[in-house]
C-alpha atoms as a PDB file:
ATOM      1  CA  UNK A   1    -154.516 -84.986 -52.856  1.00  0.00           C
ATOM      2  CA  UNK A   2    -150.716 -85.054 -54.472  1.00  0.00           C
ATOM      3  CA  UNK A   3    -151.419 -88.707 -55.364  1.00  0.00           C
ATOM      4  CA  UNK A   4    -151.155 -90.104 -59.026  1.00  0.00           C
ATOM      5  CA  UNK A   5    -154.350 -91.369 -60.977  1.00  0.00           C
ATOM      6  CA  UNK A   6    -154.718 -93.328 -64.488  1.00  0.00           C
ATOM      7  CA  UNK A   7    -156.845 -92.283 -67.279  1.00  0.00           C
ATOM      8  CA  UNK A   8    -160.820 -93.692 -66.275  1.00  0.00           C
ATOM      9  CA  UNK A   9    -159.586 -94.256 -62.840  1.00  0.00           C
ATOM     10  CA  UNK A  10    -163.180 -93.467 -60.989  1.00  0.00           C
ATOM     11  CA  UNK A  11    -162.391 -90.350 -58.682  1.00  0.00           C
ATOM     12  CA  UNK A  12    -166.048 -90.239 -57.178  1.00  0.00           C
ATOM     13  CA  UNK A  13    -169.097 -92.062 -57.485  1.00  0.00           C
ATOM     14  CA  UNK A  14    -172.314 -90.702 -55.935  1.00  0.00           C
ATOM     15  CA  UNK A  15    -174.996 -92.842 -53.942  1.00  0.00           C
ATOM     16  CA  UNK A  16    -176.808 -95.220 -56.867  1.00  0.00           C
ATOM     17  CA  UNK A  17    -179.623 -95.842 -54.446  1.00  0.00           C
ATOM     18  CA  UNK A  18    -181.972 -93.960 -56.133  1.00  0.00           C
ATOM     19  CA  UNK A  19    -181.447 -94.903 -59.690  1.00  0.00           C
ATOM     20  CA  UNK A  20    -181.041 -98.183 -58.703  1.00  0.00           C
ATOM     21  CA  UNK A  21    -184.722 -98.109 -57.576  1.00  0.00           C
ATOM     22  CA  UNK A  22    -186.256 -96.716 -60.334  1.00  0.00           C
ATOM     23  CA  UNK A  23    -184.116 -99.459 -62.734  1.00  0.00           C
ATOM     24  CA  UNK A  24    -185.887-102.101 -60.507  1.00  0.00           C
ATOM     25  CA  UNK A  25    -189.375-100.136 -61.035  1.00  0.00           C
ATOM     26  CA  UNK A  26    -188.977-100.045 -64.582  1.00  0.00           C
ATOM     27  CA  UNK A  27    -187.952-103.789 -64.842  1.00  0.00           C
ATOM     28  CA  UNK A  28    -191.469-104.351 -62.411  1.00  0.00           C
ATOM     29  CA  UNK A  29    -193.161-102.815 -64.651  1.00  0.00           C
ATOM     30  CA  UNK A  30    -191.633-104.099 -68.140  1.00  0.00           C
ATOM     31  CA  UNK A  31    -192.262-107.875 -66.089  1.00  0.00           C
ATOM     32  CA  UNK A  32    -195.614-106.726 -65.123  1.00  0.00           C
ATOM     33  CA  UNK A  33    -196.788-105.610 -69.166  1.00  0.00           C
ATOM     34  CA  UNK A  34    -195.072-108.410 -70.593  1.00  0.00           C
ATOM     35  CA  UNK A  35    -197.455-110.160 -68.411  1.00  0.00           C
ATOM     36  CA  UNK A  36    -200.009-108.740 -70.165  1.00  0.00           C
ATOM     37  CA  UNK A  37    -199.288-108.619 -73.670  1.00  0.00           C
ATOM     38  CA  UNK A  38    -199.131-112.711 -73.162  1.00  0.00           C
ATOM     39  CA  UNK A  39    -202.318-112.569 -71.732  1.00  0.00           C
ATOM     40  CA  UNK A  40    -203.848-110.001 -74.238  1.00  0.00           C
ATOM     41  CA  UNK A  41    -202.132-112.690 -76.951  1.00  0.00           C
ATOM     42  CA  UNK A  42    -204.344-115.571 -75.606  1.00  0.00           C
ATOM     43  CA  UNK A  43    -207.560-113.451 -75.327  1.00  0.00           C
ATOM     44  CA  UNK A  44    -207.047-112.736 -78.828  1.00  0.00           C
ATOM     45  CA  UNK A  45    -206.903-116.084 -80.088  1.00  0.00           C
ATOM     46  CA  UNK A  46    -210.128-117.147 -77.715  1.00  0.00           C
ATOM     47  CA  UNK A  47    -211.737-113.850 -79.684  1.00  0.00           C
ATOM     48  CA  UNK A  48    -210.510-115.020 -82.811  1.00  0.00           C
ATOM     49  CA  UNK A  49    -212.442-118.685 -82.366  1.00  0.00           C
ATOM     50  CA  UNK A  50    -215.543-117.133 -81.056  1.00  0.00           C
ATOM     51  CA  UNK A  51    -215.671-115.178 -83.980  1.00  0.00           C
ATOM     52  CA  UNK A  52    -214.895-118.339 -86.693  1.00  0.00           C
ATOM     53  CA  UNK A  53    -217.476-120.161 -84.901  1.00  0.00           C
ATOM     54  CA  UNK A  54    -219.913-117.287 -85.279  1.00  0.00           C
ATOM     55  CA  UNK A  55    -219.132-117.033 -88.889  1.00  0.00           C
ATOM     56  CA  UNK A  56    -219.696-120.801 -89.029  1.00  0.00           C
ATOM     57  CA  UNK A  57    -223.025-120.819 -87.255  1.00  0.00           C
ATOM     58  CA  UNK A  58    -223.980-117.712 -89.376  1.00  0.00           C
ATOM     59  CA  UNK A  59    -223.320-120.105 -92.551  1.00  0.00           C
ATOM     60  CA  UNK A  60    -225.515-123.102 -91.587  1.00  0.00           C
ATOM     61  CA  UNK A  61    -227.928-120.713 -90.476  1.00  0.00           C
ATOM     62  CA  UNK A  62    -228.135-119.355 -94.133  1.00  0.00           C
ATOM     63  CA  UNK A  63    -227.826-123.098 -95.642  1.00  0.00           C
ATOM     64  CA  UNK A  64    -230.540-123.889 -93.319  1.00  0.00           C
ATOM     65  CA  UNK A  65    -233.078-121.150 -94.203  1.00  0.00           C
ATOM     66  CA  UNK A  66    -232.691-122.087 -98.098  1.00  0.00           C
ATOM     67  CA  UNK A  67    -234.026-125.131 -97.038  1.00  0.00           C
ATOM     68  CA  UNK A  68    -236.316-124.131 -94.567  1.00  0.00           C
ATOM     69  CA  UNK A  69    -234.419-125.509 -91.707  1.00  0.00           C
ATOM     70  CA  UNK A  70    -234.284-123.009 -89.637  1.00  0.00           C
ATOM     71  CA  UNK A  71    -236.057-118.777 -89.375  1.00  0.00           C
ATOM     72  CA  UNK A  72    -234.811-115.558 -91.045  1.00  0.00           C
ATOM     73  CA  UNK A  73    -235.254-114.586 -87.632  1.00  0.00           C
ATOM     74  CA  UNK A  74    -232.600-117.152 -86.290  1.00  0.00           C
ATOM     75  CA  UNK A  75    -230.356-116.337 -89.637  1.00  0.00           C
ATOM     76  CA  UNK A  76    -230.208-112.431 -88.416  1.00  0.00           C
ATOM     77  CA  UNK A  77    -229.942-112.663 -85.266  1.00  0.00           C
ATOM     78  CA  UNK A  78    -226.231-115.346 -85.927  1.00  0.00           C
ATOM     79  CA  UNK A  79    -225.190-112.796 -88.330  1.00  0.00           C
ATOM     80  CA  UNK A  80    -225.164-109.496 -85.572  1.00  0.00           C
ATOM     81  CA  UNK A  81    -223.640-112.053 -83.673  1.00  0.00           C
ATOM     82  CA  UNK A  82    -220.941-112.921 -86.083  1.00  0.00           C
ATOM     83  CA  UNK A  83    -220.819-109.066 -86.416  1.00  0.00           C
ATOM     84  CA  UNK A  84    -220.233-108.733 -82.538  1.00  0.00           C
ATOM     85  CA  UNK A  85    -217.707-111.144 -82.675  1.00  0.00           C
ATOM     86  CA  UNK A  86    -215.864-109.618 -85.546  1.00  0.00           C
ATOM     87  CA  UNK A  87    -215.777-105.843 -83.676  1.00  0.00           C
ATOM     88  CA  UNK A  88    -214.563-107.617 -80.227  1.00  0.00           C
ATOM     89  CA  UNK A  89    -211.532-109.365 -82.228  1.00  0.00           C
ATOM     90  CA  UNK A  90    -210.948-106.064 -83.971  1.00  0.00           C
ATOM     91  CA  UNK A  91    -211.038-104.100 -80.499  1.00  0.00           C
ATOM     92  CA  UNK A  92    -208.852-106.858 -78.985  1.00  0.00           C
ATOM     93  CA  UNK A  93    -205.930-106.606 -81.921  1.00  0.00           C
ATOM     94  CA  UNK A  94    -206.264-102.648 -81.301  1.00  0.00           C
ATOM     95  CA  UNK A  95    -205.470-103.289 -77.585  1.00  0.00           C
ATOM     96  CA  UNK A  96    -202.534-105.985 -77.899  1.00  0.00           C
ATOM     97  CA  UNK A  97    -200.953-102.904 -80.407  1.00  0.00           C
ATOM     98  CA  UNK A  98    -201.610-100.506 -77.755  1.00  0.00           C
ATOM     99  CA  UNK A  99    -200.103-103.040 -74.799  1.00  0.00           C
ATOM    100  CA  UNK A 100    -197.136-104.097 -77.267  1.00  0.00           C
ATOM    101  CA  UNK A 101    -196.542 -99.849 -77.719  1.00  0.00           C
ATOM    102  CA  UNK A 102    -196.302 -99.666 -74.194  1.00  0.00           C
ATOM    103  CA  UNK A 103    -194.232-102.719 -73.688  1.00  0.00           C
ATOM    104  CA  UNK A 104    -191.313-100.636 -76.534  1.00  0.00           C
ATOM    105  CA  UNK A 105    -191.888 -97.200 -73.959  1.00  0.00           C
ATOM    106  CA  UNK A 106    -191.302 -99.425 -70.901  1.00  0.00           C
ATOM    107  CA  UNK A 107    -188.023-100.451 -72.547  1.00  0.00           C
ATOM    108  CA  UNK A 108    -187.025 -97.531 -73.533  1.00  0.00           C
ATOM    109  CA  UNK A 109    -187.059 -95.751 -69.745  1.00  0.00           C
ATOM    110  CA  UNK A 110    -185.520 -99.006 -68.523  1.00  0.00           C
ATOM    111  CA  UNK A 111    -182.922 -97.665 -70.690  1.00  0.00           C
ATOM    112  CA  UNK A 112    -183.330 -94.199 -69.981  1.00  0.00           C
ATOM    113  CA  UNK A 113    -182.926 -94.945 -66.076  1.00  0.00           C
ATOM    114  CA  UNK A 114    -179.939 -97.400 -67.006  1.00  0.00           C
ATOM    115  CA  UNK A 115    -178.008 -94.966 -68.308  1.00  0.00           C
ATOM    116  CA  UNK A 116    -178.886 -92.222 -65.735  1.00  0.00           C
ATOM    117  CA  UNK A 117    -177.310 -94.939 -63.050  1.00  0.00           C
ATOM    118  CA  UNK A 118    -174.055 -95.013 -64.777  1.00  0.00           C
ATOM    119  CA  UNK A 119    -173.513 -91.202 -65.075  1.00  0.00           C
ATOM    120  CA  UNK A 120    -172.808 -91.352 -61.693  1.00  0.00           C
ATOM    121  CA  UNK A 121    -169.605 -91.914 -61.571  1.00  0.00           C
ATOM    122  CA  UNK A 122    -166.716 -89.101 -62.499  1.00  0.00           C
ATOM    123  CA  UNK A 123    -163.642 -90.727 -63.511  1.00  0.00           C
ATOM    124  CA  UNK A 124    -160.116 -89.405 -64.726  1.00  0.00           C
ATOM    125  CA  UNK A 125    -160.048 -88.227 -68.314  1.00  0.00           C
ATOM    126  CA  UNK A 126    -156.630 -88.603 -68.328  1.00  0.00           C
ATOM    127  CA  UNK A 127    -153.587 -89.663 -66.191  1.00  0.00           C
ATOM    128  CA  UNK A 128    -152.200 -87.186 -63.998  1.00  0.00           C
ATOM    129  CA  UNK A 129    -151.859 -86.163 -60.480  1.00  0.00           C
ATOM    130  CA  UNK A 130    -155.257 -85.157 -58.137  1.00  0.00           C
ATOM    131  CA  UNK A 131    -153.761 -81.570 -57.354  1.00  0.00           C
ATOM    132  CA  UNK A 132    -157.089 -80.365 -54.926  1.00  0.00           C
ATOM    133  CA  UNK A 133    -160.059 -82.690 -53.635  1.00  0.00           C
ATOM    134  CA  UNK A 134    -163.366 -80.294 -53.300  1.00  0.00           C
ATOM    135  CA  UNK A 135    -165.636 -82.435 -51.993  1.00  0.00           C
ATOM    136  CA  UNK A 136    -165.953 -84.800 -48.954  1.00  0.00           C
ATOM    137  CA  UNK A 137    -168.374 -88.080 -47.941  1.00  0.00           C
ATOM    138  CA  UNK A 138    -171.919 -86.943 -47.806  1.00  0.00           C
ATOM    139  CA  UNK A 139    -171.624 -83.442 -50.042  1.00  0.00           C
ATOM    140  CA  UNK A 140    -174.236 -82.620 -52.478  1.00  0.00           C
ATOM    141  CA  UNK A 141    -173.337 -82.253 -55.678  1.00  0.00           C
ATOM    142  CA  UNK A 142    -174.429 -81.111 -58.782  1.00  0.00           C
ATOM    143  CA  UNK A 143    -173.834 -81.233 -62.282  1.00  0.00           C
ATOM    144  CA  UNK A 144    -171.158 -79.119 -63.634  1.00  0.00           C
ATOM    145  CA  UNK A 145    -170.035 -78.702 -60.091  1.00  0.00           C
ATOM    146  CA  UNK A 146    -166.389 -78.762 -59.684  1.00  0.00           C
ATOM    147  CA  UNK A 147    -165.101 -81.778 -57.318  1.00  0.00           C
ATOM    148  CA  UNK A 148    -161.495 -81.902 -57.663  1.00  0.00           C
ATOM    149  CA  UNK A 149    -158.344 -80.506 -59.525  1.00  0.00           C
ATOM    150  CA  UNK A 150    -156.041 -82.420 -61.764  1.00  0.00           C
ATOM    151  CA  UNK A 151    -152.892 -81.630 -63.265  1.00  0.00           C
ATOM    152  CA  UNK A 152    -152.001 -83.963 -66.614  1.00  0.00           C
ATOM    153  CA  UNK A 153    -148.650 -86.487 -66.595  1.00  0.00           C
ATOM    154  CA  UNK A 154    -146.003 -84.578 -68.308  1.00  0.00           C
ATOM    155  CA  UNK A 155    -144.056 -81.495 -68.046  1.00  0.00           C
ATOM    156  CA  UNK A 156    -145.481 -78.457 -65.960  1.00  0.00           C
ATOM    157  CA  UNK A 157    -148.269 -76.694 -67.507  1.00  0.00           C
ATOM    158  CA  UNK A 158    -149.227 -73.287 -65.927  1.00  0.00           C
ATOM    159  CA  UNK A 159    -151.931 -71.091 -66.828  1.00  0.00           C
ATOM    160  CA  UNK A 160    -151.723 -67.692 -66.489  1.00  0.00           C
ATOM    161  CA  UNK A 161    -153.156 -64.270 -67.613  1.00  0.00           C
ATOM    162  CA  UNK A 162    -151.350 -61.848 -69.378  1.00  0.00           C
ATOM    163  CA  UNK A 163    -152.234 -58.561 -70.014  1.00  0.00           C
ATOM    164  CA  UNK A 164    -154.580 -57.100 -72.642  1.00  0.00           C
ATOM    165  CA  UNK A 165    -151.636 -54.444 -73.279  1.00  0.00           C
ATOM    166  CA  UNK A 166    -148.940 -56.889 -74.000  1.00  0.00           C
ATOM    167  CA  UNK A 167    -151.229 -60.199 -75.318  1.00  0.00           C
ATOM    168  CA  UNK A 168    -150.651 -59.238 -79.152  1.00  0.00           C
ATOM    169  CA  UNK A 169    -146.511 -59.477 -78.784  1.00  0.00           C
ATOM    170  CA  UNK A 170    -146.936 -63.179 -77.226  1.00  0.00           C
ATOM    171  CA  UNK A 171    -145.900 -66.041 -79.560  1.00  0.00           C
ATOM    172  CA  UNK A 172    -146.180 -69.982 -79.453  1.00  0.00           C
ATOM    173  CA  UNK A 173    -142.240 -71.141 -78.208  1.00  0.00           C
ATOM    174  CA  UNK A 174    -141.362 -67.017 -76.902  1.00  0.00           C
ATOM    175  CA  UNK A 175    -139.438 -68.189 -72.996  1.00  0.00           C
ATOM    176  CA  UNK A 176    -141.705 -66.167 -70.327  1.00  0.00           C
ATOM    177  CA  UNK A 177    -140.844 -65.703 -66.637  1.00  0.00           C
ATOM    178  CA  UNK A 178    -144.178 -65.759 -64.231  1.00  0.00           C
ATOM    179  CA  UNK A 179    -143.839 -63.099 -61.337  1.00  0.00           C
ATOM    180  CA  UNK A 180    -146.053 -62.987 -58.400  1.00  0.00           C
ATOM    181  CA  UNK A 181    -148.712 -60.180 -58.438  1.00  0.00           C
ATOM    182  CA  UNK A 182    -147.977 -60.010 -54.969  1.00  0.00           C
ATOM    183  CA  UNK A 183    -144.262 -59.259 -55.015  1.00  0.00           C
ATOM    184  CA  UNK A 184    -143.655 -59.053 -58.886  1.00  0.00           C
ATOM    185  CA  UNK A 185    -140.144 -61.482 -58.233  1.00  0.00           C
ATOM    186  CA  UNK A 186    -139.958 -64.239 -60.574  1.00  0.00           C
ATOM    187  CA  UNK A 187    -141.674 -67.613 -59.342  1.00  0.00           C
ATOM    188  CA  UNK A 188    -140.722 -69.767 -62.436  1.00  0.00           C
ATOM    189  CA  UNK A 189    -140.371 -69.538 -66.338  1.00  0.00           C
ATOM    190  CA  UNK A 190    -141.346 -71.352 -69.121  1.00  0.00           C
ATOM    191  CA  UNK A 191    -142.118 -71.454 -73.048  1.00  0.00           C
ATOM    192  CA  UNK A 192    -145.431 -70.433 -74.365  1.00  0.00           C
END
């Protein structure tokens, strides 16, 4: 108390522990879909070939039966398979689109929980002098919670009340003396 701060000067930062942890779960688990977007990426392209190479057996199969190379039998049977392989390349783009979406959420918490961590920290919003300290190592506190008092550089401000029968005759510049409620003797004066 009574000493002087500068403007952003941190006045209190609470524990980080905990939002420190969850920025190191959320970077596990970005790591840990990333992971398996690549590997969703190189299932797709083994799909992909199966697929072509059903499509190409599929073909010689029906170049074959105009010739009488081969059975209709044979020819069916490589086109449901090239059908097969179609539907599990489709399936596997719908899941990489569904693992990238989840990859963009994951990123967005990390960011969410990044930003949390650095709200934890209550700095000076402007220079002045720390006038009362509310709070000691090892208090909880909440947001909104008052921690500390702080009275701007400059001249003296003082706030005080007036009352509701004589508020309408004070004016911006009027000189005003501030009495004790106690006593009613003058304890300073001022302009308004």
């Amino acid at each position: 108390e009574n000493e002087s701060v500068a403007e952003e000067q941190t006045l209190l930062a609470l524990d980080p522990a905990t939002d420190n942890a969850q920025v190191a779960q959320a970077l596990a688990r970005l790591a840990t879909q990333q992971a398996a977007v690549a590997a969703q990426e190189a299932g797709l392209a083994s799909l992909k070939l199966d697929w072509d190479n059903a499509v190409a057996d599929a073909d010689l199969n029906r170049k074959l039966l105009a010739v009488k190379g081969t059975t209709e039998q044979t020819l069916r049977d490589s086109e449901a398979n090239a059908d097969k392989q179609r539907q599990a390349y489709r399936k596997g783009q719908a899941d990489l689109t569904q693992s990238r979406t989840k990859l963009a959420e994951l990123r967005a918490d990390l960011t969410y929980y990044r930003t949390v961590a650095g709200q934890k920290t209550v700095r000076s919003p402007y220079p002045g002098t720390l006038l009362e300290w509310t709070v000691t190592p090892g208090d909880y506190v909440t947001a909104g919670m008052a921690v500390a008092q702080l009275a701007p550089a400059g001249p003296l401000t003082a706030r005080t009340e007036v009352d509701e029968l004589f508020a309408e005759r004070v004016r911006v510049g009027q000189r005003a003396d501030v009495r004790s409620q106690a006593t009613g003797k003058p304890v300073g004066s001022g302009v308004v």
